[in-house]
C-alpha atoms as a PDB file:
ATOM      1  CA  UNK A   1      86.188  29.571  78.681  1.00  0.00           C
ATOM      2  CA  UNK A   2      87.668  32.460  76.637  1.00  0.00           C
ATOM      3  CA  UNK A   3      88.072  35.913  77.494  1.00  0.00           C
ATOM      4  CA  UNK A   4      84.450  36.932  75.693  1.00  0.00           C
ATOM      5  CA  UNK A   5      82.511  34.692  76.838  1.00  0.00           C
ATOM      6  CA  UNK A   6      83.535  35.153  80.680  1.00  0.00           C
ATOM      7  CA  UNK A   7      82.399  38.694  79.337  1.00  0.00           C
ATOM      8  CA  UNK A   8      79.242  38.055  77.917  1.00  0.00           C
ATOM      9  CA  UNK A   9      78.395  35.871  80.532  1.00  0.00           C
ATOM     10  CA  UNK A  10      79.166  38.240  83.428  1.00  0.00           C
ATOM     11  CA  UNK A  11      77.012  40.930  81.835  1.00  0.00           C
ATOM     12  CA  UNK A  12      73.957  38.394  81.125  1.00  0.00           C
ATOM     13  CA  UNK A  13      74.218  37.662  84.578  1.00  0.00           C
ATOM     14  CA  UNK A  14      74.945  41.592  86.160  1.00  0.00           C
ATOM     15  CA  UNK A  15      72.347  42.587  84.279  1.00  0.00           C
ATOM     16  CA  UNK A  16      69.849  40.005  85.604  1.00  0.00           C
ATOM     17  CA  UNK A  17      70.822  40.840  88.931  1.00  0.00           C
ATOM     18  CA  UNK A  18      70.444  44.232  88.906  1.00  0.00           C
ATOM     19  CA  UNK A  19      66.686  44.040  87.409  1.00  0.00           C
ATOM     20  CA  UNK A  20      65.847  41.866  90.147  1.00  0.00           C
ATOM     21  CA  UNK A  21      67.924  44.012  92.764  1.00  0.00           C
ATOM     22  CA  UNK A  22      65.690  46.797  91.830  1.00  0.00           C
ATOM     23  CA  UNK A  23      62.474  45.251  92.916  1.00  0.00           C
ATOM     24  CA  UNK A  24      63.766  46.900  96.666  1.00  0.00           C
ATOM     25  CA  UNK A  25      63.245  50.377  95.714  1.00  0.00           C
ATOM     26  CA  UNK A  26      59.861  49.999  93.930  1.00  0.00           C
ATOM     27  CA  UNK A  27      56.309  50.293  95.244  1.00  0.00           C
ATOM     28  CA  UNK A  28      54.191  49.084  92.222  1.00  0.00           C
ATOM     29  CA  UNK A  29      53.572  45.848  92.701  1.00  0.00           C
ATOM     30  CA  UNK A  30      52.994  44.856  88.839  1.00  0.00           C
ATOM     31  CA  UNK A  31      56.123  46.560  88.053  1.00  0.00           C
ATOM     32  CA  UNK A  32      57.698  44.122  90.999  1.00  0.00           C
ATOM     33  CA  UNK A  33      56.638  41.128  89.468  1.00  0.00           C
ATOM     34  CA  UNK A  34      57.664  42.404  86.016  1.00  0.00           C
ATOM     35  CA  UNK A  35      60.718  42.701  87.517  1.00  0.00           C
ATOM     36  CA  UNK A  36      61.608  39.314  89.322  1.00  0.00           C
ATOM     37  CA  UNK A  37      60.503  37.462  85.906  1.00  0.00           C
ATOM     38  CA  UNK A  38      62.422  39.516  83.619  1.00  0.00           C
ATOM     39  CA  UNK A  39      65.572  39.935  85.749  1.00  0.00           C
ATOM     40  CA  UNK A  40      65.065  36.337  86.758  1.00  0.00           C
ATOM     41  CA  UNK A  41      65.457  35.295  83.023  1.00  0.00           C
ATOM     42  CA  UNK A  42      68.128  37.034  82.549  1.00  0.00           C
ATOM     43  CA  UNK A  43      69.892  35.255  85.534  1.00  0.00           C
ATOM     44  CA  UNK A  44      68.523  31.280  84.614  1.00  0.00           C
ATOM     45  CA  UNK A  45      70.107  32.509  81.287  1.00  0.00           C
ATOM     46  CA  UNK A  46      73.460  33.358  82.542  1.00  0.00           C
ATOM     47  CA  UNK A  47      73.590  30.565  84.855  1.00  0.00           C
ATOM     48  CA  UNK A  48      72.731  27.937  82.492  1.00  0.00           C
ATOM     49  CA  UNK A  49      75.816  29.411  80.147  1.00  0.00           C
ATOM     50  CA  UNK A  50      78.244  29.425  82.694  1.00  0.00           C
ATOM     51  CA  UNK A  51      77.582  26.103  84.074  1.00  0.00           C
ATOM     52  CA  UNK A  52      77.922  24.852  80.015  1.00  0.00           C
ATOM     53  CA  UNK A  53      81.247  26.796  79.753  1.00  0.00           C
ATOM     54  CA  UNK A  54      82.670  25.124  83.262  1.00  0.00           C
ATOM     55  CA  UNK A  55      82.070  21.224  81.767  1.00  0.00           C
ATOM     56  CA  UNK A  56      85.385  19.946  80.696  1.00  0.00           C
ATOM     57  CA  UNK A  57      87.158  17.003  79.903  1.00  0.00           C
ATOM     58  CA  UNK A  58      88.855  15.240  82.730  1.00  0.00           C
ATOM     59  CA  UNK A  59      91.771  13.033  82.351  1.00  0.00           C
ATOM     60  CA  UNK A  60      93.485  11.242  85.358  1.00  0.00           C
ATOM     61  CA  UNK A  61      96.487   9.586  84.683  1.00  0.00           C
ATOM     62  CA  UNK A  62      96.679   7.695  88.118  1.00  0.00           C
ATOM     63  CA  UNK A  63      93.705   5.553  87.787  1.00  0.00           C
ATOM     64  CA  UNK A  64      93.878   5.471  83.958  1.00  0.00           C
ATOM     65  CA  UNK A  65      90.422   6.643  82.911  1.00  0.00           C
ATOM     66  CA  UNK A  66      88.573  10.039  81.356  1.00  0.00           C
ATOM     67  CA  UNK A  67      85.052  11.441  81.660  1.00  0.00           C
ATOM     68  CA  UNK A  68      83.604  15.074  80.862  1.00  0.00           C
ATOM     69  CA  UNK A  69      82.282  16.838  83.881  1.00  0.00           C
ATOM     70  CA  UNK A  70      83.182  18.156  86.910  1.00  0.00           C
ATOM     71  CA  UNK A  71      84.825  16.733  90.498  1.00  0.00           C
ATOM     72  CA  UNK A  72      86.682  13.570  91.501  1.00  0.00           C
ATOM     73  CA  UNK A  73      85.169  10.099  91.274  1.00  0.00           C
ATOM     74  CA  UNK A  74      86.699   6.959  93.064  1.00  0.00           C
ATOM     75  CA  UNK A  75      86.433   3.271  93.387  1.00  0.00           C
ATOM     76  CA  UNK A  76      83.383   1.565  91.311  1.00  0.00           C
ATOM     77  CA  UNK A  77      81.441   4.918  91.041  1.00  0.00           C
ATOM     78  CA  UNK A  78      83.569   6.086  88.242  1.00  0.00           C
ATOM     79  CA  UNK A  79      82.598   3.159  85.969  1.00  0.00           C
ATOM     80  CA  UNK A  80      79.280   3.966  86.507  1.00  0.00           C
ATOM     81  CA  UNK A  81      79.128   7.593  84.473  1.00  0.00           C
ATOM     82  CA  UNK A  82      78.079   6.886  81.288  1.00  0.00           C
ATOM     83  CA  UNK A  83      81.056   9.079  79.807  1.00  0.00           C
ATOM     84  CA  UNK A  84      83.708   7.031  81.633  1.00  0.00           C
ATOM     85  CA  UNK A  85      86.152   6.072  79.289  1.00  0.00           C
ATOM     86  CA  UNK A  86      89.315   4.352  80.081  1.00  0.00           C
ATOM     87  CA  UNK A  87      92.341   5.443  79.117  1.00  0.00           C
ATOM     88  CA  UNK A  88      93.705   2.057  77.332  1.00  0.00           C
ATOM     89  CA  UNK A  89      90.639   2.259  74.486  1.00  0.00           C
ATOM     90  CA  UNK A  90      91.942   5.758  72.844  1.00  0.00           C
ATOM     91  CA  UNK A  91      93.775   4.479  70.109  1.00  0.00           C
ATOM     92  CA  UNK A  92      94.139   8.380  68.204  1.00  0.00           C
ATOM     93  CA  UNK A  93      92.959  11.813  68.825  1.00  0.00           C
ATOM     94  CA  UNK A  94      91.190  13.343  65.781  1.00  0.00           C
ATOM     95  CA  UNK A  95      90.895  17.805  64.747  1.00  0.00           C
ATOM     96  CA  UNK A  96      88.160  18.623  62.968  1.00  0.00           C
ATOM     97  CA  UNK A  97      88.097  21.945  61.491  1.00  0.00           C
ATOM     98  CA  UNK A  98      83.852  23.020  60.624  1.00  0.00           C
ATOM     99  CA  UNK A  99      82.665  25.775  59.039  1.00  0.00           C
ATOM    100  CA  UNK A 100      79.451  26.911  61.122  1.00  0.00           C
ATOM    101  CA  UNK A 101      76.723  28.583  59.308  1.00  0.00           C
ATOM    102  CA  UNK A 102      75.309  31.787  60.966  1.00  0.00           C
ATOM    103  CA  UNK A 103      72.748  34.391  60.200  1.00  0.00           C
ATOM    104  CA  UNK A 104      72.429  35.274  56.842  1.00  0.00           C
ATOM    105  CA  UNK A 105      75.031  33.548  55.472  1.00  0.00           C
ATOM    106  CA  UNK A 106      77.964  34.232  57.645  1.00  0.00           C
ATOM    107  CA  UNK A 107      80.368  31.726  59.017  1.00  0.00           C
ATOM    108  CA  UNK A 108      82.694  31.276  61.269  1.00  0.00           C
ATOM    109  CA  UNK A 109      85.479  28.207  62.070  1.00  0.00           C
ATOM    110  CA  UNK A 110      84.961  25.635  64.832  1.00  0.00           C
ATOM    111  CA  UNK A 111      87.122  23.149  66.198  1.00  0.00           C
ATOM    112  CA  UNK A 112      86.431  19.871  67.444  1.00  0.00           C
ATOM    113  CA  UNK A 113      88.660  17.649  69.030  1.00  0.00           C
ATOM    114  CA  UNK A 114      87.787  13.716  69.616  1.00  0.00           C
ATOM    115  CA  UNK A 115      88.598  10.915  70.894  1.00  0.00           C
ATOM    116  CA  UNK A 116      88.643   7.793  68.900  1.00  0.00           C
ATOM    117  CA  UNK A 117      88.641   4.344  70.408  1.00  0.00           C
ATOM    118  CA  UNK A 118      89.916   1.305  69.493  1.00  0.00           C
ATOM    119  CA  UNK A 119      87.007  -0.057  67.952  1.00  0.00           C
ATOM    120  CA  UNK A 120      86.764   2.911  65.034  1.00  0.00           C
ATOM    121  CA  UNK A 121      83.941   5.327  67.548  1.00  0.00           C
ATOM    122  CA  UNK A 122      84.748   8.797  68.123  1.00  0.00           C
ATOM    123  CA  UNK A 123      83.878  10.613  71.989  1.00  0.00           C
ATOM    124  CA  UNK A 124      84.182  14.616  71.214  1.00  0.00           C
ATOM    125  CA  UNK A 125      85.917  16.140  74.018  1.00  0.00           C
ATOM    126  CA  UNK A 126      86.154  19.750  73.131  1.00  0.00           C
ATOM    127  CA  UNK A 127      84.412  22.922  70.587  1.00  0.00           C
ATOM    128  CA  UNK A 128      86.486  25.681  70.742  1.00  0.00           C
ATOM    129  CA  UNK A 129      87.475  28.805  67.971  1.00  0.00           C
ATOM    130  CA  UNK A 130      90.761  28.912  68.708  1.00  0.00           C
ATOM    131  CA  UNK A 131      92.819  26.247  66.513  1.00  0.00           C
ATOM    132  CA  UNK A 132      95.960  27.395  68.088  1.00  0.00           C
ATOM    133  CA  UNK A 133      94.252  26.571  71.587  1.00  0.00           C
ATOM    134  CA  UNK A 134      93.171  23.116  70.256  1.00  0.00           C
ATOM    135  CA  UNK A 135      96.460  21.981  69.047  1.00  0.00           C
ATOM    136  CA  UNK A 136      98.180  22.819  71.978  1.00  0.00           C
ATOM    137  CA  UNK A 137      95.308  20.296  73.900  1.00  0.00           C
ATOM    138  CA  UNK A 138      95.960  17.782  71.544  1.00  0.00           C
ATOM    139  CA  UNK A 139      99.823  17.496  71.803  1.00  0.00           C
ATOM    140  CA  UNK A 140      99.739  17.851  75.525  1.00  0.00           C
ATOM    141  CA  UNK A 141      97.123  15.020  75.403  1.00  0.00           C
ATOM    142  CA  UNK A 142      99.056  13.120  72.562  1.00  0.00           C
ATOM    143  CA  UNK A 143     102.335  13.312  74.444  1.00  0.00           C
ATOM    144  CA  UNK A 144     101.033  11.734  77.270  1.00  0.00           C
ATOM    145  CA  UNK A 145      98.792   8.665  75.668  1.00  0.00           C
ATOM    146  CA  UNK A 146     101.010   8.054  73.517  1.00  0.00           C
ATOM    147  CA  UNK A 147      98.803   8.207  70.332  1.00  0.00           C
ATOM    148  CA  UNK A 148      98.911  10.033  66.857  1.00  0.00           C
ATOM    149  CA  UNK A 149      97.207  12.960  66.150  1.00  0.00           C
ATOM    150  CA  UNK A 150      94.559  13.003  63.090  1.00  0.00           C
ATOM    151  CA  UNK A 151      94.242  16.458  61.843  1.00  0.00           C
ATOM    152  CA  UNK A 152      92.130  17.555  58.353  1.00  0.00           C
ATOM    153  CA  UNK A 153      94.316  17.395  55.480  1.00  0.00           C
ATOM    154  CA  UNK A 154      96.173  20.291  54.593  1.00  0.00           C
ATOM    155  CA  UNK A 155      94.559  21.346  50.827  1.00  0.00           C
ATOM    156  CA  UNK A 156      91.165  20.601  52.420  1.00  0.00           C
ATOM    157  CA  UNK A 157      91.676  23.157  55.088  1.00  0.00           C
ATOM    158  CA  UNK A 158      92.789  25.410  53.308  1.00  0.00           C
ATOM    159  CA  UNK A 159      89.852  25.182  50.809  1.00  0.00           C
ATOM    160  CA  UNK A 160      87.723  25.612  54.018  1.00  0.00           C
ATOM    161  CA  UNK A 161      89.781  28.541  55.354  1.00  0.00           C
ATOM    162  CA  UNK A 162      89.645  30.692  52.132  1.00  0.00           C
ATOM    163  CA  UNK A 163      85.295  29.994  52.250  1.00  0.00           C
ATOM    164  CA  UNK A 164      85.378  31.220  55.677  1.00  0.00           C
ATOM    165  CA  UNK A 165      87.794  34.251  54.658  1.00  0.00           C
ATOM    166  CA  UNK A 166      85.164  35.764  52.078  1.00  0.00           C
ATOM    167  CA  UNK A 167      82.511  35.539  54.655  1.00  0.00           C
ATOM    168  CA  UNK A 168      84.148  36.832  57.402  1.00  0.00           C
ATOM    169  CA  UNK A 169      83.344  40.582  56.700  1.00  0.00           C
ATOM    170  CA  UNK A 170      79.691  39.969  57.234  1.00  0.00           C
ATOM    171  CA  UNK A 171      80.502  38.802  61.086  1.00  0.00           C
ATOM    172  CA  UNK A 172      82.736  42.314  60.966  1.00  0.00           C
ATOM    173  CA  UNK A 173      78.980  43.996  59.197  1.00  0.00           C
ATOM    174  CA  UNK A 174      76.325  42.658  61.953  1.00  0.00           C
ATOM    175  CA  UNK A 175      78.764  42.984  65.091  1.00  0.00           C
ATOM    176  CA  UNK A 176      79.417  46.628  63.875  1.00  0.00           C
ATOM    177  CA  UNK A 177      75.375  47.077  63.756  1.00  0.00           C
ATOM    178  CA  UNK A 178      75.017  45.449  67.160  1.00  0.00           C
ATOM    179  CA  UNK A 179      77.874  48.001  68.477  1.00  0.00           C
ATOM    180  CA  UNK A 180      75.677  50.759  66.602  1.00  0.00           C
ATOM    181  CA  UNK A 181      72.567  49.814  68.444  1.00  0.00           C
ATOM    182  CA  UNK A 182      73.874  49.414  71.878  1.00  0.00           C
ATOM    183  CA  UNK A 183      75.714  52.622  71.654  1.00  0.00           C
ATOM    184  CA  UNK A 184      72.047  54.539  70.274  1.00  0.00           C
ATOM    185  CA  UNK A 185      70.134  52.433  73.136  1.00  0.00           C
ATOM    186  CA  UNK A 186      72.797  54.071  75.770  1.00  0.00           C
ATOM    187  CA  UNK A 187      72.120  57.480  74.074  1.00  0.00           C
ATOM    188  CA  UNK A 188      68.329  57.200  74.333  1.00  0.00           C
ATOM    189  CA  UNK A 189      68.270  55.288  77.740  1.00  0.00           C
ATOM    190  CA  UNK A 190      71.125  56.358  79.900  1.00  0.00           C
ATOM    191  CA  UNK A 191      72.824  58.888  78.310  1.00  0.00           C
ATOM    192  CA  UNK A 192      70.460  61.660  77.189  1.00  0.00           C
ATOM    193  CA  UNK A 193      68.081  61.288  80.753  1.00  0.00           C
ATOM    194  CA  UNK A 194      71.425  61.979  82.613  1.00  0.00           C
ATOM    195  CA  UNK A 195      72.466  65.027  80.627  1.00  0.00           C
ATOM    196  CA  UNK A 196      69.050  66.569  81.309  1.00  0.00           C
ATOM    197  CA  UNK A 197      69.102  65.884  84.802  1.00  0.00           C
ATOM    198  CA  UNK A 198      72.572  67.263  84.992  1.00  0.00           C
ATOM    199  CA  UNK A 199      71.569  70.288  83.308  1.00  0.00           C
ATOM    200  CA  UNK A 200      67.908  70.748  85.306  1.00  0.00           C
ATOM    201  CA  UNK A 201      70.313  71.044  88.760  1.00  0.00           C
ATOM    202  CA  UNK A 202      71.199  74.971  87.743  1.00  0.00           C
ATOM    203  CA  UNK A 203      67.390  76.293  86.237  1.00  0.00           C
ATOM    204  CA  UNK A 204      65.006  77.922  88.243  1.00  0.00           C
ATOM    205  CA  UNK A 205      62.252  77.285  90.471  1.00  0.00           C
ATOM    206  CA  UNK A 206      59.303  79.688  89.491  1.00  0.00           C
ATOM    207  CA  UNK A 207      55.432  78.905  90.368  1.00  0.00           C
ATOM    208  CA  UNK A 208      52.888  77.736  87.692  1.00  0.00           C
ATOM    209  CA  UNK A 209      49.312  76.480  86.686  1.00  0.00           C
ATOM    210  CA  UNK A 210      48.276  73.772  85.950  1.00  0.00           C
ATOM    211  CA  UNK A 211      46.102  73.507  82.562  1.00  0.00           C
ATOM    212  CA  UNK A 212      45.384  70.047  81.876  1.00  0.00           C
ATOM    213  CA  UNK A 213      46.098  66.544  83.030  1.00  0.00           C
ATOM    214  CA  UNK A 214      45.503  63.311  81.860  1.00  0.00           C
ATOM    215  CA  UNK A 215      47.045  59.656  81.067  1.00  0.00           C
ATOM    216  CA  UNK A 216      47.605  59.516  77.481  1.00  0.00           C
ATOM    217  CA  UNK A 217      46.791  55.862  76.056  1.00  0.00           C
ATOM    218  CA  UNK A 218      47.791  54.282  72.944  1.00  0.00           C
ATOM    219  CA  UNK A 219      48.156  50.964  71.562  1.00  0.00           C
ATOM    220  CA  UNK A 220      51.327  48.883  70.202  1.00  0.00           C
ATOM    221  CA  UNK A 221      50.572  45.091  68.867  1.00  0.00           C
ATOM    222  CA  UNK A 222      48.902  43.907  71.395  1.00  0.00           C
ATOM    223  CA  UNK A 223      50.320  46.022  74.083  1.00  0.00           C
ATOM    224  CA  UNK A 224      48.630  48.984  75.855  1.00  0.00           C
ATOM    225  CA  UNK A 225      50.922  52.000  76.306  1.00  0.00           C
ATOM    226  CA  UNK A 226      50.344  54.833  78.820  1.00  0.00           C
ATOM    227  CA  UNK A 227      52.231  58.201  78.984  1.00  0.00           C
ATOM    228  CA  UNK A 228      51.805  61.230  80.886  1.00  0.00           C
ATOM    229  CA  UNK A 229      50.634  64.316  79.584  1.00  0.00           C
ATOM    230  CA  UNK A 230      50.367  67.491  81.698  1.00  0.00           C
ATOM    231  CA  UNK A 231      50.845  70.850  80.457  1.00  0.00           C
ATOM    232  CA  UNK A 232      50.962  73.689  82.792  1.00  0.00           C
ATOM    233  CA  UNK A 233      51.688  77.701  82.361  1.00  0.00           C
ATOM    234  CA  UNK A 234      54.392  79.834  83.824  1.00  0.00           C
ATOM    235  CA  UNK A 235      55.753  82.989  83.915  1.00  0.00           C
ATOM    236  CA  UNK A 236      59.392  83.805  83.833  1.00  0.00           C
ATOM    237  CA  UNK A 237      60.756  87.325  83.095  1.00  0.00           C
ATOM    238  CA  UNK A 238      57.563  88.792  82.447  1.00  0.00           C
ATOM    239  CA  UNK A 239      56.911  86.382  79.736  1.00  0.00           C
ATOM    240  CA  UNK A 240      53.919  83.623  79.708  1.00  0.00           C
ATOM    241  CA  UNK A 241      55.267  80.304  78.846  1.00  0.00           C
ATOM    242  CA  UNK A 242      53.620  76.847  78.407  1.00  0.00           C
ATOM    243  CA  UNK A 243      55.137  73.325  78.563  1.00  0.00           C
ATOM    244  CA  UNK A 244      53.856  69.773  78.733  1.00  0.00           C
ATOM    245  CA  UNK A 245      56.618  67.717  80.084  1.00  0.00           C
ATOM    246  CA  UNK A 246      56.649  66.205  83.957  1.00  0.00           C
ATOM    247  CA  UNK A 247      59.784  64.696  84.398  1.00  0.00           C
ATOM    248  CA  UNK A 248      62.405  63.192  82.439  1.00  0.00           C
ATOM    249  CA  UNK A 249      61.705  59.662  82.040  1.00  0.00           C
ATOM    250  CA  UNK A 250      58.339  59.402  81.689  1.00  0.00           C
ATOM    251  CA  UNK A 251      57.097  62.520  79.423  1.00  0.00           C
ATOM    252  CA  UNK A 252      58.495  61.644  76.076  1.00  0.00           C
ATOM    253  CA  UNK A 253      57.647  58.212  75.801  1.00  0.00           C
ATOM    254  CA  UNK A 254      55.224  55.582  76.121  1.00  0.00           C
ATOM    255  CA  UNK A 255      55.420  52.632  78.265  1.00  0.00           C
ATOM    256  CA  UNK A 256      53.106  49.756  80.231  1.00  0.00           C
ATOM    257  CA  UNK A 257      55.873  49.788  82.941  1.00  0.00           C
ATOM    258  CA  UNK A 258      54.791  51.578  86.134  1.00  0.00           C
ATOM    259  CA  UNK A 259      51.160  52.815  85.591  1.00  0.00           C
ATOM    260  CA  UNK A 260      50.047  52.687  88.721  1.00  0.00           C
ATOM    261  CA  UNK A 261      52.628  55.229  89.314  1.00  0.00           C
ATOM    262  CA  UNK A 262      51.712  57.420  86.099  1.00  0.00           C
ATOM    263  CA  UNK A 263      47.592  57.826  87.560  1.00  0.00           C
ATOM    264  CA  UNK A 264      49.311  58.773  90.828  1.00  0.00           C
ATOM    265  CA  UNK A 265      50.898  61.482  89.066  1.00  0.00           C
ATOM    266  CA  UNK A 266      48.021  62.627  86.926  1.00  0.00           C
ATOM    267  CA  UNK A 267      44.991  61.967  89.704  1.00  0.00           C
ATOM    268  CA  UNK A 268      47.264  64.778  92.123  1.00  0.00           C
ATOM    269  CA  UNK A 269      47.992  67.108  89.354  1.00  0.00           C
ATOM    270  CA  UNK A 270      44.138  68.305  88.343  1.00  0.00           C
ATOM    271  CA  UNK A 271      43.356  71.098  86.432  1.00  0.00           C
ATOM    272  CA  UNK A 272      44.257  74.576  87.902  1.00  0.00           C
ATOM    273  CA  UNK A 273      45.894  73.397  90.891  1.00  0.00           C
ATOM    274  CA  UNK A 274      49.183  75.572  91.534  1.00  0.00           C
ATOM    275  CA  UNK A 275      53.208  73.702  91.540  1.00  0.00           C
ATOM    276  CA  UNK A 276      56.618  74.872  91.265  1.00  0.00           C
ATOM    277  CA  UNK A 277      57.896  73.634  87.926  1.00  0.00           C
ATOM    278  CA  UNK A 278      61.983  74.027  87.108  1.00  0.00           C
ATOM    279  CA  UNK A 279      62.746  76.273  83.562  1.00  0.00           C
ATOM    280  CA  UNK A 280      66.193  76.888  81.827  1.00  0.00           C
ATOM    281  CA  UNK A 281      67.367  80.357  81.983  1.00  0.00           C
ATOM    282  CA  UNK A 282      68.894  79.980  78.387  1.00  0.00           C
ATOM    283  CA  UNK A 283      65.718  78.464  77.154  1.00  0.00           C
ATOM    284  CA  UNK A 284      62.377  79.650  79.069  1.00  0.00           C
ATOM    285  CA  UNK A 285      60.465  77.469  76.919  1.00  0.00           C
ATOM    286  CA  UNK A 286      62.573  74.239  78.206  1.00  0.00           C
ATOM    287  CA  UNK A 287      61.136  73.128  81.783  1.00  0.00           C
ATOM    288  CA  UNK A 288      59.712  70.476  83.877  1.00  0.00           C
ATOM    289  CA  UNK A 289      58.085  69.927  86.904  1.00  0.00           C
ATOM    290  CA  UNK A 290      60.112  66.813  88.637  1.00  0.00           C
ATOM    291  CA  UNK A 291      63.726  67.094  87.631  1.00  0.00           C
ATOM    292  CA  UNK A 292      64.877  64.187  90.077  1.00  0.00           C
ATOM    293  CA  UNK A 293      65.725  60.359  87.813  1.00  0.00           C
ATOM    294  CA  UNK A 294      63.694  57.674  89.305  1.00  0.00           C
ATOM    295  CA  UNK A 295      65.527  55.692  92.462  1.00  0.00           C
ATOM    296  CA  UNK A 296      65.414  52.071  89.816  1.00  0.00           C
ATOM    297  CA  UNK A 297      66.228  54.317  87.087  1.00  0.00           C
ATOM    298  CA  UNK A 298      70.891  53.187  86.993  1.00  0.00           C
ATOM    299  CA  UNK A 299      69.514  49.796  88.285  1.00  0.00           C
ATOM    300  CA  UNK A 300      66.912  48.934  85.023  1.00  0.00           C
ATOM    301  CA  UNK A 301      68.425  50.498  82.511  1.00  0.00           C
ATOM    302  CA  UNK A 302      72.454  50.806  83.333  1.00  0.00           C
ATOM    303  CA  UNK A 303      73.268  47.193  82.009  1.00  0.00           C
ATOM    304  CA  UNK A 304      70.888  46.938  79.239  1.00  0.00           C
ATOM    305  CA  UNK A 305      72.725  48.428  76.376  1.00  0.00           C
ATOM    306  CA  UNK A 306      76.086  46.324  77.359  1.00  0.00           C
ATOM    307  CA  UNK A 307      74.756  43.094  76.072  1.00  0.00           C
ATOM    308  CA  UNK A 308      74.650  44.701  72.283  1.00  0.00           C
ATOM    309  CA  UNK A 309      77.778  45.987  72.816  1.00  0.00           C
ATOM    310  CA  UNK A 310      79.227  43.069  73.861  1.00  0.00           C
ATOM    311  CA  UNK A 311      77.951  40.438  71.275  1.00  0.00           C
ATOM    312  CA  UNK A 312      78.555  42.884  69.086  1.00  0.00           C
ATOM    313  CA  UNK A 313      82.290  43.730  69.975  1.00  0.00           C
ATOM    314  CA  UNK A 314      82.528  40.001  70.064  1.00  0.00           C
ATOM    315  CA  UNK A 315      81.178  39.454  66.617  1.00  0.00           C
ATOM    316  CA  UNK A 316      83.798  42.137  65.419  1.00  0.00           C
ATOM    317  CA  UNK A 317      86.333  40.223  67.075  1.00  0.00           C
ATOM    318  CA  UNK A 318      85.352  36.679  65.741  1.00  0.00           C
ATOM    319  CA  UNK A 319      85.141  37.934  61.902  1.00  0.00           C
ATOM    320  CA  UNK A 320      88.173  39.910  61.791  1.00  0.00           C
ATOM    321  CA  UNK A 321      90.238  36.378  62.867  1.00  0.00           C
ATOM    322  CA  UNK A 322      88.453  34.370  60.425  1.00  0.00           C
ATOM    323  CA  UNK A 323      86.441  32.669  63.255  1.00  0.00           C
END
């Protein structure tokens, strides 16, 4: 497995983890089993991708035979996988250099080595980007059965290489948009929430009323939103103020995650009760009433912008080597 795709990988599967790791400091039951199913996806997901990345072509010398898979195999049950292969029928290995069709038109290079019998039938062995990588297998491999090595002749590939070289760029284009996108879902999710609770630690506690309270609903698709909606008034320096936003993940947008936990809030917050809301000195008209991030709050949302970053950094990486 290369470099990236460890990456990729380990972040598909972090990220699953840490979904599902939050269920611990949640109460909502829904949001629980929202939870385990998403994370858990996340998790088959990575699973399934590393166990496909670990498969490999074995070759053992001693007893003169090759399958693809994993672990040791001795005595009759070798013969019986239905990949075993011995050694004696490879009569060549063959390189076969693809151009691979992606979205919208872009490409990128793959590289398949095979094995050809005896009898003219080809086993492939290995898929990988890196040509370098795949003619170092096939010498070592060469060397060793003592076979020629087939490779794509030389004005073909470089017919193919010059195709892939003018599409190349648009790799470069959509793994610079995924990059964009991860980096504006950090902003929105991670970043921005964190600078406001950093900056709520140093305002000021002052006592207020509240004026109204209710559960704002809303529909998107077929998807029911909720979002909370309190306004309350204050006073601070002998000037009446008025705000309308709670806390500072759940006031500015709309969501179906946690609800239970948003009529909580609403059903203990009626009309003209009195609470202690936080305002900034430099802006009275900037305040809220819970300035604390929720306890699943790094656990959710900490890993979610990394897998757009990392395709996309990956994408940048592919196009600009013609891959």
């Amino acid at each position: 497995m290369t470099v990236s795709y460890r990456w990729i990988t380990g972040v598909i599967l972090l990220f699953g983890v840490s979904v599902m790791g939050s269920v611990f400091f949640q109460k909502d039951f829904p949001m629980c089993i929202f939870m385990i199913l998403f994370g858990g996806m996340f998790l088959l997901v990575g699973l399934v991708t590393l166990s496909y990345g670990r498969r490999r072509a074995c070759f053992d010398f001693g007893s003169g035979c090759c399958w693809r898979g994993k672990g040791r195999f001795h005595g009759g049950d070798m013969e019986k996988r239905p990949d075993y292969l011995p050694l004696r029928e490879i009569a060549a290995l063959q390189i076969i250099r693809k151009i691979c069709r992606g979205y919208k038109g872009c490409s990128y290079c793959s590289y398949e080595l095979n094995l050809v019998k005896n009898d003219g039938s080809r086993i492939n062995i290995l898929n990988h980007g890196g040509r370098k990588a795949v003619e170092e297998d096939a010498r070592l491999l060469a060397e060793r059965l003592k076979v020629p090595v087939w490779e794509p002749e030389p004005d073909k590939e470089a017919g193919q290489r010059q195709g892939s070289h003018k599409k190349k760029w648009g790799a470069v284009i959509i793994g610079a948009l995924f990059i964009l996108l991860g980096i504006i879902v950090f902003y929105i999710l991670i970043l921005s929430p964190l600078l406001l609770y950093l900056e709520a630690r140093n305002w000021e506690k002052v006592p207020a009323t509240v004026i109204s309270s209710e559960l704002i609903r809303s529909q998107s698709g077929n998807k029911t939103l909720y979002r909370i909606a309190i306004s309350y008034r204050y006073q601070y320096n002998g000037k009446t103020c008025q705000s309308s936003r709670y806390d500072i993940t759940r006031s500015e947008h709309s969501s179906n995650v946690g609800v239970d936990a948003m009529r909580r809030i609403v059903r203990n917050h009626p009309p003209g009760i009195p609470l202690f809301c936080w305002v900034n000195p430099d802006n009275p008209e900037q305040a809220l009433v819970d300035r604390t991030l929720p306890n699943t709050f790094y656990l959710i949302w900490l890993w979610f912008p990394l897998p757009f970053l990392g395709l996309g950094l990956w994408a940048v990486i592919a196009g600009l080597r013609g891959r």
